[in-house]
Protein backbone atom coordinates (compact mmCIF):
# COMPACT_ATOMS: atom_id res chain seq x y z
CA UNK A 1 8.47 -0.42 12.25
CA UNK A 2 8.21 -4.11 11.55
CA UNK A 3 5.47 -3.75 9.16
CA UNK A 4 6.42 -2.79 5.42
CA UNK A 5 4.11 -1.27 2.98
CA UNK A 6 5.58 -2.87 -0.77
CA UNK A 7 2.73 -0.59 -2.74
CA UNK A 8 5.44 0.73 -4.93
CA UNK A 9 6.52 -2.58 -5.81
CA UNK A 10 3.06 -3.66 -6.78
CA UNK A 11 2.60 -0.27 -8.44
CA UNK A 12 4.65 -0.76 -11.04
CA UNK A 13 4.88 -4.65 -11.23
CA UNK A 14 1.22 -3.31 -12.78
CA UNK A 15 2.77 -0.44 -14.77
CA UNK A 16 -0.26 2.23 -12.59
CA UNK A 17 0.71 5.58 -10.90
CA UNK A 18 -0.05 6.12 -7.79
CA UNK A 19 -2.17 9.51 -9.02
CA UNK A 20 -4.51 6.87 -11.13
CA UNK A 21 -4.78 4.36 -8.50
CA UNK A 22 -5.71 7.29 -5.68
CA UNK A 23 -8.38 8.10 -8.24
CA UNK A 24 -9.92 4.85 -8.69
CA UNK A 25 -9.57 4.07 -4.60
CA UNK A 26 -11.34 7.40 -3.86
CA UNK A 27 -8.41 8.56 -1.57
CA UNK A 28 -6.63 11.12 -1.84
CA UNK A 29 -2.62 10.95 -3.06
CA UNK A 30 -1.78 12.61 -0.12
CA UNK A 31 -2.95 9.21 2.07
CA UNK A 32 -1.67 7.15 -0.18
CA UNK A 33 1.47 8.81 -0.42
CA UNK A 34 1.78 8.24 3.10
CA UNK A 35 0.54 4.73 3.01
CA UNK A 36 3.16 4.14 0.31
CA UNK A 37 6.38 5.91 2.68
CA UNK A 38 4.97 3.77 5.64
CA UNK A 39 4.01 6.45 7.66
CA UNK A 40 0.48 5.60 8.10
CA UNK A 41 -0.56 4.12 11.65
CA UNK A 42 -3.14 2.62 10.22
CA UNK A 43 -5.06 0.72 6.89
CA UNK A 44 -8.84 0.97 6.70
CA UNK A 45 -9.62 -2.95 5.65
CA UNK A 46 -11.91 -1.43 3.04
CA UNK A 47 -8.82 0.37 1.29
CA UNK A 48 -6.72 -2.77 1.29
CA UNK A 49 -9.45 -4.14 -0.40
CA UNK A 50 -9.96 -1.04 -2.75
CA UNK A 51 -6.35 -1.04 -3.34
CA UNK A 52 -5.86 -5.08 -3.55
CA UNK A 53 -9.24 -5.04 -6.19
CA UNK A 54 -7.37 -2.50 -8.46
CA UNK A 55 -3.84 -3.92 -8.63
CA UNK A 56 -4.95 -7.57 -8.76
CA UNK A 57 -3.25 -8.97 -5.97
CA UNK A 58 -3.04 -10.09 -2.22
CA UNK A 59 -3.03 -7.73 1.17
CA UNK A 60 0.42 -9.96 1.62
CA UNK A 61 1.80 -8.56 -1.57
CA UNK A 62 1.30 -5.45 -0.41
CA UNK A 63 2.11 -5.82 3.20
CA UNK A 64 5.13 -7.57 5.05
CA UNK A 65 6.25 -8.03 8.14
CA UNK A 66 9.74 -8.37 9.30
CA UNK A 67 11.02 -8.76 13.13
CA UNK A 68 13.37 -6.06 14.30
CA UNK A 69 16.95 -6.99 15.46
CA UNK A 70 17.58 -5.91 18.65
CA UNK A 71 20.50 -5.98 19.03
């Protein structure tokens, strides 16, 4: 999948575990662990901006895209 989910790197660029920042979200660490492998088909905006309010940073800092080679 082209899209990458960097919510580790933000994670602990902010020194937070992902139990605390589930908490103060209000989802559970089951989503987010998925959000955080990639898995999840899709991001509720409101989350992103949940999750973007509590680590201090941009949806693009948490989000990347990157073309697949197919080659």
């Amino acid at each position: 999948m082209p899209i990458i989910v960097n919510l580790d790197v933000m994670l602990a660029k902010r020194k937070m575990q992902s139990k605390e920042l589930a908490e103060r979200v209000g989802i559970t660490l089951a989503n987010l662990s998925i959000l955080k492998t990639g898995k999840a088909k899709a991001v509720r905006f409101s989350t992103l901006e949940s999750i973007c309010k509590e680590l201090n940073c941009q949806p693009g800092d948490i989000l990347e895209f990157r073309m697949e080679d197919h080659t």
